[in-house]
N, C-alpha and C. Protein backbone atom coordinates (compact mmCIF):
# COMPACT_ATOMS: atom_id res chain seq x y z
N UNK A 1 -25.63 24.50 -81.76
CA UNK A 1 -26.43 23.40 -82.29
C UNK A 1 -27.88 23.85 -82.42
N UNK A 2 -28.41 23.87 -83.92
CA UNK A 2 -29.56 24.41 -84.00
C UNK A 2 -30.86 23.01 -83.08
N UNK A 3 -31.70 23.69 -82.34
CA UNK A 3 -33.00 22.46 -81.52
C UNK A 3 -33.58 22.21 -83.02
N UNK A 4 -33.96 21.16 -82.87
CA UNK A 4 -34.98 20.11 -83.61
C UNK A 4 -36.09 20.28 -83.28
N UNK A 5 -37.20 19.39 -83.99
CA UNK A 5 -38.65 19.73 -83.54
C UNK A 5 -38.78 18.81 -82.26
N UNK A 6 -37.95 17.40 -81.78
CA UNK A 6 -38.50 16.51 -80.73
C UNK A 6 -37.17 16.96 -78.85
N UNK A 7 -36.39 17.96 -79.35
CA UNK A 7 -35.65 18.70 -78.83
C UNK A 7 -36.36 19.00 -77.10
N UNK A 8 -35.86 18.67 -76.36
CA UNK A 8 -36.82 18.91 -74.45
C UNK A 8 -37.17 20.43 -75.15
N UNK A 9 -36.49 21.46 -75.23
CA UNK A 9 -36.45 23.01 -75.60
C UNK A 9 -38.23 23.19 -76.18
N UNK A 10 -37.39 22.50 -77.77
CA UNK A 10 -38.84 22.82 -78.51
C UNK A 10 -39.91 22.46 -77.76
N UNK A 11 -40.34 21.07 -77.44
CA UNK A 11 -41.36 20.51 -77.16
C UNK A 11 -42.05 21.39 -75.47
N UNK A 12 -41.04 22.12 -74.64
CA UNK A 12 -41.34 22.52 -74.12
C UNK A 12 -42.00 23.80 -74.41
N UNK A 13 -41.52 24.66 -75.45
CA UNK A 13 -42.06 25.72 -75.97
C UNK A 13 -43.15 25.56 -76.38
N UNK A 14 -43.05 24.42 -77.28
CA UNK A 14 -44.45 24.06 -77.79
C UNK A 14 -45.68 23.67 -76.82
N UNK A 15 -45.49 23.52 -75.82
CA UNK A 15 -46.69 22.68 -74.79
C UNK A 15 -46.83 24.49 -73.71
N UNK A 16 -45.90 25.37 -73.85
CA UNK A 16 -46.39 26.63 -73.60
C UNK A 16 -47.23 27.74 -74.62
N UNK A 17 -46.80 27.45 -75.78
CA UNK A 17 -47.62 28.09 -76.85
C UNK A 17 -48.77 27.21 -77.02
N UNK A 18 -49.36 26.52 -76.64
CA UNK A 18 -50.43 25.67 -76.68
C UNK A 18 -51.19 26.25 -75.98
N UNK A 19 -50.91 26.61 -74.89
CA UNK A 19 -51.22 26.84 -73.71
C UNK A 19 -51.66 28.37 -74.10
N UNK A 20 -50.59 29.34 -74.75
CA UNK A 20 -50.87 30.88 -74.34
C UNK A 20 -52.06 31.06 -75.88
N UNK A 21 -52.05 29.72 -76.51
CA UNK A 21 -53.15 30.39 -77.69
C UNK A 21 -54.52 29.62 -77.19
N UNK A 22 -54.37 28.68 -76.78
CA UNK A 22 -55.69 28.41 -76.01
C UNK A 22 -56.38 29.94 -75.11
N UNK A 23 -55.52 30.20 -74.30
CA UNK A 23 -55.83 31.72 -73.83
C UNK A 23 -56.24 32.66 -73.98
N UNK A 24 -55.45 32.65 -75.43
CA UNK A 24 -56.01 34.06 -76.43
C UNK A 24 -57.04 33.80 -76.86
N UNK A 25 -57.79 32.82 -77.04
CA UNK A 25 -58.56 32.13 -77.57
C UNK A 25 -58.72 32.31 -79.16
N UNK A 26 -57.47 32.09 -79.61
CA UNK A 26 -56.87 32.27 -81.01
C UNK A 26 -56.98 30.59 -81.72
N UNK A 27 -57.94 30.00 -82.18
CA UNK A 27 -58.35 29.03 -82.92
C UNK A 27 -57.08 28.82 -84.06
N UNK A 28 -57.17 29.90 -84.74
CA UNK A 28 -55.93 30.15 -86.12
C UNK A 28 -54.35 29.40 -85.27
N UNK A 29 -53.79 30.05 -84.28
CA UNK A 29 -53.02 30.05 -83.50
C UNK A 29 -53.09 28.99 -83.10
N UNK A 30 -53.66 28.04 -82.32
CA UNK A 30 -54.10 26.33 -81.58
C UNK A 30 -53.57 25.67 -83.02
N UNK A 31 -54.51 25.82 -83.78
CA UNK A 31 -54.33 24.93 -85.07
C UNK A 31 -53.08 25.21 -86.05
N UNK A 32 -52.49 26.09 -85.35
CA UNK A 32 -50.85 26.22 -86.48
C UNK A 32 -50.03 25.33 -85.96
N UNK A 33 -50.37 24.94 -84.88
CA UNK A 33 -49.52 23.88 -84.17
C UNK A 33 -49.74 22.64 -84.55
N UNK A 34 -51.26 22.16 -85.45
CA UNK A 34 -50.88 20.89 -86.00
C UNK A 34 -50.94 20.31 -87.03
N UNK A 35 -50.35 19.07 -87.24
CA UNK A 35 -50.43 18.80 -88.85
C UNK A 35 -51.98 18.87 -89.58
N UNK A 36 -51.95 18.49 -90.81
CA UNK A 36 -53.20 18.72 -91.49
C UNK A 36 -53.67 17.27 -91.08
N UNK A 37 -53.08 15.93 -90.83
CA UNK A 37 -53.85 14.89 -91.31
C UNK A 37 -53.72 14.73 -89.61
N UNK A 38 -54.27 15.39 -88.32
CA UNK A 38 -54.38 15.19 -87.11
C UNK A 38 -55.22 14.37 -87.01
N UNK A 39 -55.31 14.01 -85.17
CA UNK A 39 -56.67 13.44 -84.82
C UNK A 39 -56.47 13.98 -83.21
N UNK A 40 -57.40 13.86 -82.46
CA UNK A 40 -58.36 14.65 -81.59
C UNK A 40 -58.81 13.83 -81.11
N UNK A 41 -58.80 13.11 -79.72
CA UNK A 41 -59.64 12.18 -78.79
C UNK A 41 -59.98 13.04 -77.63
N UNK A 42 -61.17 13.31 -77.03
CA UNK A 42 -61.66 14.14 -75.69
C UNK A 42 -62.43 13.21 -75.76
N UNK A 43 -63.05 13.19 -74.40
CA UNK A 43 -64.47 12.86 -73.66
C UNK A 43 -65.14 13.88 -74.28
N UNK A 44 -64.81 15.05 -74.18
CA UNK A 44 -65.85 16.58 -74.63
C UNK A 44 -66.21 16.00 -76.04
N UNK A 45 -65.65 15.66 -77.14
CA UNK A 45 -65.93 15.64 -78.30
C UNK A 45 -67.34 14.72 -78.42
N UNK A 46 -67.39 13.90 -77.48
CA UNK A 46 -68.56 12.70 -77.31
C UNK A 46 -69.80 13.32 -76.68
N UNK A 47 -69.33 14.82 -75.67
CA UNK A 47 -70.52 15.44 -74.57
C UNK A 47 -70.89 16.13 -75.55
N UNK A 48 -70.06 16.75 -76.97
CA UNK A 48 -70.91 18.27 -77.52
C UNK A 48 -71.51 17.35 -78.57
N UNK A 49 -71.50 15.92 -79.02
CA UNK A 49 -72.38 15.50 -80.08
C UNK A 49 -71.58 15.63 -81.28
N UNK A 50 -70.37 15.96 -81.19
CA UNK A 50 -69.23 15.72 -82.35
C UNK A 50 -69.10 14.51 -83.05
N UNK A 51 -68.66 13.31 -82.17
CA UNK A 51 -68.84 12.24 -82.40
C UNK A 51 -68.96 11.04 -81.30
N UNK A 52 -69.18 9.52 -81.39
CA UNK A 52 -69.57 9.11 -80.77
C UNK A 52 -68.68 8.08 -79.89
N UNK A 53 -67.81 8.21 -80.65
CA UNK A 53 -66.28 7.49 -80.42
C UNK A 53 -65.46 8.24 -79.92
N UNK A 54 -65.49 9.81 -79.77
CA UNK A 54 -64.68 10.85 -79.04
C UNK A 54 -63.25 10.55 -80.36
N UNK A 55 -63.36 10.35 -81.26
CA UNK A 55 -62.42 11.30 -81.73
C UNK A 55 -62.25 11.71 -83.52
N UNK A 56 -61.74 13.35 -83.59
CA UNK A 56 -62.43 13.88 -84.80
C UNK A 56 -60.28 13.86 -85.24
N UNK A 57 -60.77 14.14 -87.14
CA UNK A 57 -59.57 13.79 -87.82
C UNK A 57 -60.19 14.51 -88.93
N UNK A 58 -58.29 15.33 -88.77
CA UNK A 58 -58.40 16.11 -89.80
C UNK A 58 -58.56 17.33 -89.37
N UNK A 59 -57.22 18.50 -89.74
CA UNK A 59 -57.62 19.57 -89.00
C UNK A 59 -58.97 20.30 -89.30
N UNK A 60 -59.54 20.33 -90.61
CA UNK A 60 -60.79 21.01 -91.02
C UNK A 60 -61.79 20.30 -89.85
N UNK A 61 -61.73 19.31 -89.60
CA UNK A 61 -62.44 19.07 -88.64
C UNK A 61 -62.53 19.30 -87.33
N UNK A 62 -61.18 19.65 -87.01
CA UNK A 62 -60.87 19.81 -85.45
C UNK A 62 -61.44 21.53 -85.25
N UNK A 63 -60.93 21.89 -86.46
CA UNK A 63 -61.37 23.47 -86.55
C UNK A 63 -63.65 23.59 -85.96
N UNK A 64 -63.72 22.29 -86.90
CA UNK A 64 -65.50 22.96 -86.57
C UNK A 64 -65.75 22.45 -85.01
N UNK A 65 -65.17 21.46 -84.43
CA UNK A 65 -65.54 21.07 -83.23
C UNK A 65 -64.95 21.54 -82.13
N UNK A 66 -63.73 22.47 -82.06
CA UNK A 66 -63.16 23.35 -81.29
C UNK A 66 -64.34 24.88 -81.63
N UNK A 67 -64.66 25.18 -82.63
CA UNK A 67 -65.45 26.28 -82.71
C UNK A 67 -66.11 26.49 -81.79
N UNK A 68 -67.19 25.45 -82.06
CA UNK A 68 -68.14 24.92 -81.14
C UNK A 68 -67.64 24.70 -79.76
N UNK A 69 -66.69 24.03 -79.55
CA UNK A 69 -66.28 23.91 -78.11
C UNK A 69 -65.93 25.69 -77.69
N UNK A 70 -64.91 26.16 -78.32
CA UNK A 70 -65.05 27.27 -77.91
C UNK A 70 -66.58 28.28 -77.35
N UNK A 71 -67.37 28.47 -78.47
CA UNK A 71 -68.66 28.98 -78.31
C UNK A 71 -69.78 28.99 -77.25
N UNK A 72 -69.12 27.34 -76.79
CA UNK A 72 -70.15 27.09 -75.55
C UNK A 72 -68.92 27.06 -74.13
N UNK A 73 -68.05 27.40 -74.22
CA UNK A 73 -66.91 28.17 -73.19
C UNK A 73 -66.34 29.07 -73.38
N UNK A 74 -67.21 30.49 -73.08
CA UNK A 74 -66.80 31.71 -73.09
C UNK A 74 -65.69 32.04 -72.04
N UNK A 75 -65.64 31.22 -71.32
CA UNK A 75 -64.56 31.36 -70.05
C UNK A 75 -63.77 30.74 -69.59
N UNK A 76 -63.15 30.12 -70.84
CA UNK A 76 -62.08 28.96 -71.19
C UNK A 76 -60.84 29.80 -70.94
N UNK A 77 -60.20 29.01 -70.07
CA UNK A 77 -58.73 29.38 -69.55
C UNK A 77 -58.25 28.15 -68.74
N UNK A 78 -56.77 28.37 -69.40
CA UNK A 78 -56.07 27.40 -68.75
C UNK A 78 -54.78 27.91 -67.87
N UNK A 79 -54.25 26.81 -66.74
CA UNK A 79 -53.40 26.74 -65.81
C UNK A 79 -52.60 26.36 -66.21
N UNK A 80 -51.26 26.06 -66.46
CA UNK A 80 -50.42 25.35 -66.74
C UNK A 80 -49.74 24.85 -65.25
N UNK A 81 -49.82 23.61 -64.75
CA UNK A 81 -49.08 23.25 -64.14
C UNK A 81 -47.73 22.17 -64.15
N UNK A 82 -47.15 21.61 -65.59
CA UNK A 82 -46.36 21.09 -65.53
C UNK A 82 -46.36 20.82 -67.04
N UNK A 83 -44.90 20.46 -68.14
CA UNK A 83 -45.03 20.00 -68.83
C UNK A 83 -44.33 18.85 -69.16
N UNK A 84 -44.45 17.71 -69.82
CA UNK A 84 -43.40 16.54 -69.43
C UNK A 84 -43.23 16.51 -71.16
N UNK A 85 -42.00 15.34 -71.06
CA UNK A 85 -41.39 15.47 -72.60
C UNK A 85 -41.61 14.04 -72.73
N UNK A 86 -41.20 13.46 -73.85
CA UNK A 86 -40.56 12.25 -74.16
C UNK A 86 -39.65 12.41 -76.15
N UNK A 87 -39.21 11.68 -76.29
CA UNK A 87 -38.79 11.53 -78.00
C UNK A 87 -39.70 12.51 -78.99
N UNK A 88 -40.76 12.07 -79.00
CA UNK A 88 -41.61 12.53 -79.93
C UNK A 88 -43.47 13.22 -79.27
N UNK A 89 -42.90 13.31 -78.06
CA UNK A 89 -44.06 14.21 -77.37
C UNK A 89 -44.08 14.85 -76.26
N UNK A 90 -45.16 15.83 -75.67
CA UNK A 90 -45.12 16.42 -74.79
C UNK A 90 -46.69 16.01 -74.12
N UNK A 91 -46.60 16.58 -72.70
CA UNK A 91 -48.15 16.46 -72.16
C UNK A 91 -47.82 17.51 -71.01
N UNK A 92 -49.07 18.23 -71.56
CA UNK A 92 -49.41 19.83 -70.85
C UNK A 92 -50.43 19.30 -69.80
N UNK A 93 -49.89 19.59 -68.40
CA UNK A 93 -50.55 19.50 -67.36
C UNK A 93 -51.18 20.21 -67.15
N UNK A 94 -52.32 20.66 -66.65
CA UNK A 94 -52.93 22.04 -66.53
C UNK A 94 -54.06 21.67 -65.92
N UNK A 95 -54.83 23.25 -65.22
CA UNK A 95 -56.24 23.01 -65.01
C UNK A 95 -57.43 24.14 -65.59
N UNK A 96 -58.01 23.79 -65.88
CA UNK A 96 -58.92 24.21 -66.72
C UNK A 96 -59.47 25.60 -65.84
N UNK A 97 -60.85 26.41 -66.33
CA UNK A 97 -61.46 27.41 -66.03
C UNK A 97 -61.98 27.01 -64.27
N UNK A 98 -63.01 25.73 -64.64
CA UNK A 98 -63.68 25.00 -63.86
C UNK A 98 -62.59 24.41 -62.30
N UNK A 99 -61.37 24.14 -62.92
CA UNK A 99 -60.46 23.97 -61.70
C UNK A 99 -60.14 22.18 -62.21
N UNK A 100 -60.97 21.61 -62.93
CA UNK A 100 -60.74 20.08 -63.08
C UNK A 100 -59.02 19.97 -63.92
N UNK A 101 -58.24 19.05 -63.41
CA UNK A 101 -57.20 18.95 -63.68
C UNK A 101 -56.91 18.22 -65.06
N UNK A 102 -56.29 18.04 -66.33
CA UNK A 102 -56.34 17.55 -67.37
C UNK A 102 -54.65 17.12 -67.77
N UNK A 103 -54.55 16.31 -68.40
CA UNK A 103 -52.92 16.16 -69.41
C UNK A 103 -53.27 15.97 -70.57
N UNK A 104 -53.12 16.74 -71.07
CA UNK A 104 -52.82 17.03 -73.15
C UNK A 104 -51.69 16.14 -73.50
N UNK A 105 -52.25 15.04 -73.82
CA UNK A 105 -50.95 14.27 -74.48
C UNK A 105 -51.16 14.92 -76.21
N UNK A 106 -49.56 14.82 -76.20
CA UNK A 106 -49.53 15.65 -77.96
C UNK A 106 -48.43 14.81 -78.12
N UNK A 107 -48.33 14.29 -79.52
CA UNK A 107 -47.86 13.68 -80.29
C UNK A 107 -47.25 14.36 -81.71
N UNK A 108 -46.16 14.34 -82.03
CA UNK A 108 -45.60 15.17 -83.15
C UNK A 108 -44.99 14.47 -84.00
N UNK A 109 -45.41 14.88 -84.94
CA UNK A 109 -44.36 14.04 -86.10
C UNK A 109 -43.23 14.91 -86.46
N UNK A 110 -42.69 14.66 -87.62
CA UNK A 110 -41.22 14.69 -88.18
C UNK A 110 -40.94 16.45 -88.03
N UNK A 111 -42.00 16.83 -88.39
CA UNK A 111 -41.96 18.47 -88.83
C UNK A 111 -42.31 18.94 -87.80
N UNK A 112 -42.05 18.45 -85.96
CA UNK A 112 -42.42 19.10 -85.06
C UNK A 112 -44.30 19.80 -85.16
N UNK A 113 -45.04 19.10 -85.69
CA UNK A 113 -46.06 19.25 -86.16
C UNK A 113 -46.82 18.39 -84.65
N UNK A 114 -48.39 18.80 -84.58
CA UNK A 114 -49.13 17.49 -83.21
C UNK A 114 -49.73 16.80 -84.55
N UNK A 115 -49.40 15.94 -84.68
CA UNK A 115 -50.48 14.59 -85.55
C UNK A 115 -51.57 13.87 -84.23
N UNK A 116 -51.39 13.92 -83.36
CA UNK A 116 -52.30 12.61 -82.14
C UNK A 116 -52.39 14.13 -80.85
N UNK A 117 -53.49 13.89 -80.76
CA UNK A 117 -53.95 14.89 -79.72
C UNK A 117 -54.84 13.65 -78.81
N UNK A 118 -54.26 13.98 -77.17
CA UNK A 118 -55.76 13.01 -76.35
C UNK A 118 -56.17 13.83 -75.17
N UNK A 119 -56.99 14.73 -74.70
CA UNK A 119 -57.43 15.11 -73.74
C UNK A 119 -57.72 13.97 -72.37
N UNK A 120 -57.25 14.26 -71.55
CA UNK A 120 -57.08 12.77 -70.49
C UNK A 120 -57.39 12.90 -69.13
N UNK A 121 -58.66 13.17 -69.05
CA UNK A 121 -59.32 13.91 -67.61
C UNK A 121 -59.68 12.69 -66.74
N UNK A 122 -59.36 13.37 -65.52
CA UNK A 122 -59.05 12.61 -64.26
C UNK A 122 -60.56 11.53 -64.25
N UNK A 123 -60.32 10.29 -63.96
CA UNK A 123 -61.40 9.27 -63.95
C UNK A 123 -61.44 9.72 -62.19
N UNK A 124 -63.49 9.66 -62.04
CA UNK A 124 -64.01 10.00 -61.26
C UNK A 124 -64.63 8.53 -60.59
């Protein structure tokens, strides 16, 4: 039986290749993973002056504000500590460079594509 894109398998692969291109710090690579008409919610997107609502749409866009995010974290690395599934998503547990703990909720549409990205850091 060939896996599907919402498949435990795929979605698990997928929330590890998320993970190993964040690493590489391969931008090209992050963004093959999502559709063109995405969107992007962080707290970060609101701290670097991206926008004011924390969230950017549209991969051309996600591309200039990850740049930037990249640029000002030369020492961006992630942990993976868990990944969870559901129907049509995954959420990458992990902890960052800094040690702060995060869940990547990702959202996929039909073509195993992320359309809904939310960065979801621990309330202090």
């Amino acid at each position: 039986m060939q896996a599907t894109p919402h498949d435990i398998a795929h979605l698990t692969t997928l929330g590890h290749e998320w993970v190993a291109a964040w690493n590489a710090r391969d931008l090209d690579r992050v963004l093959a993973l999502y559709a063109e008409d995405c969107e992007m919610t962080s707290e970060v997107i609101v701290r670097l002056g991206v926008d004011p609502n924390g969230t950017v749409r549209g991969k051309s866009n996600l591309r200039a504000y990850w740049s930037k995010a990249l640029a000002s974290l030369p020492d961006l690395h992630f942990d993976l500590i868990e990944i969870f599934t559901s129907p049509d998503s995954v959420i990458v547990f992990y902890s960052n460079q800094r040690g702060a703990q995060i869940c990547e909720y990702l959202r996929l549409d039909a073509a195993g594509k992320i359309v809904q990205g939310s960065a979801n850091h621990l309330a202090h």
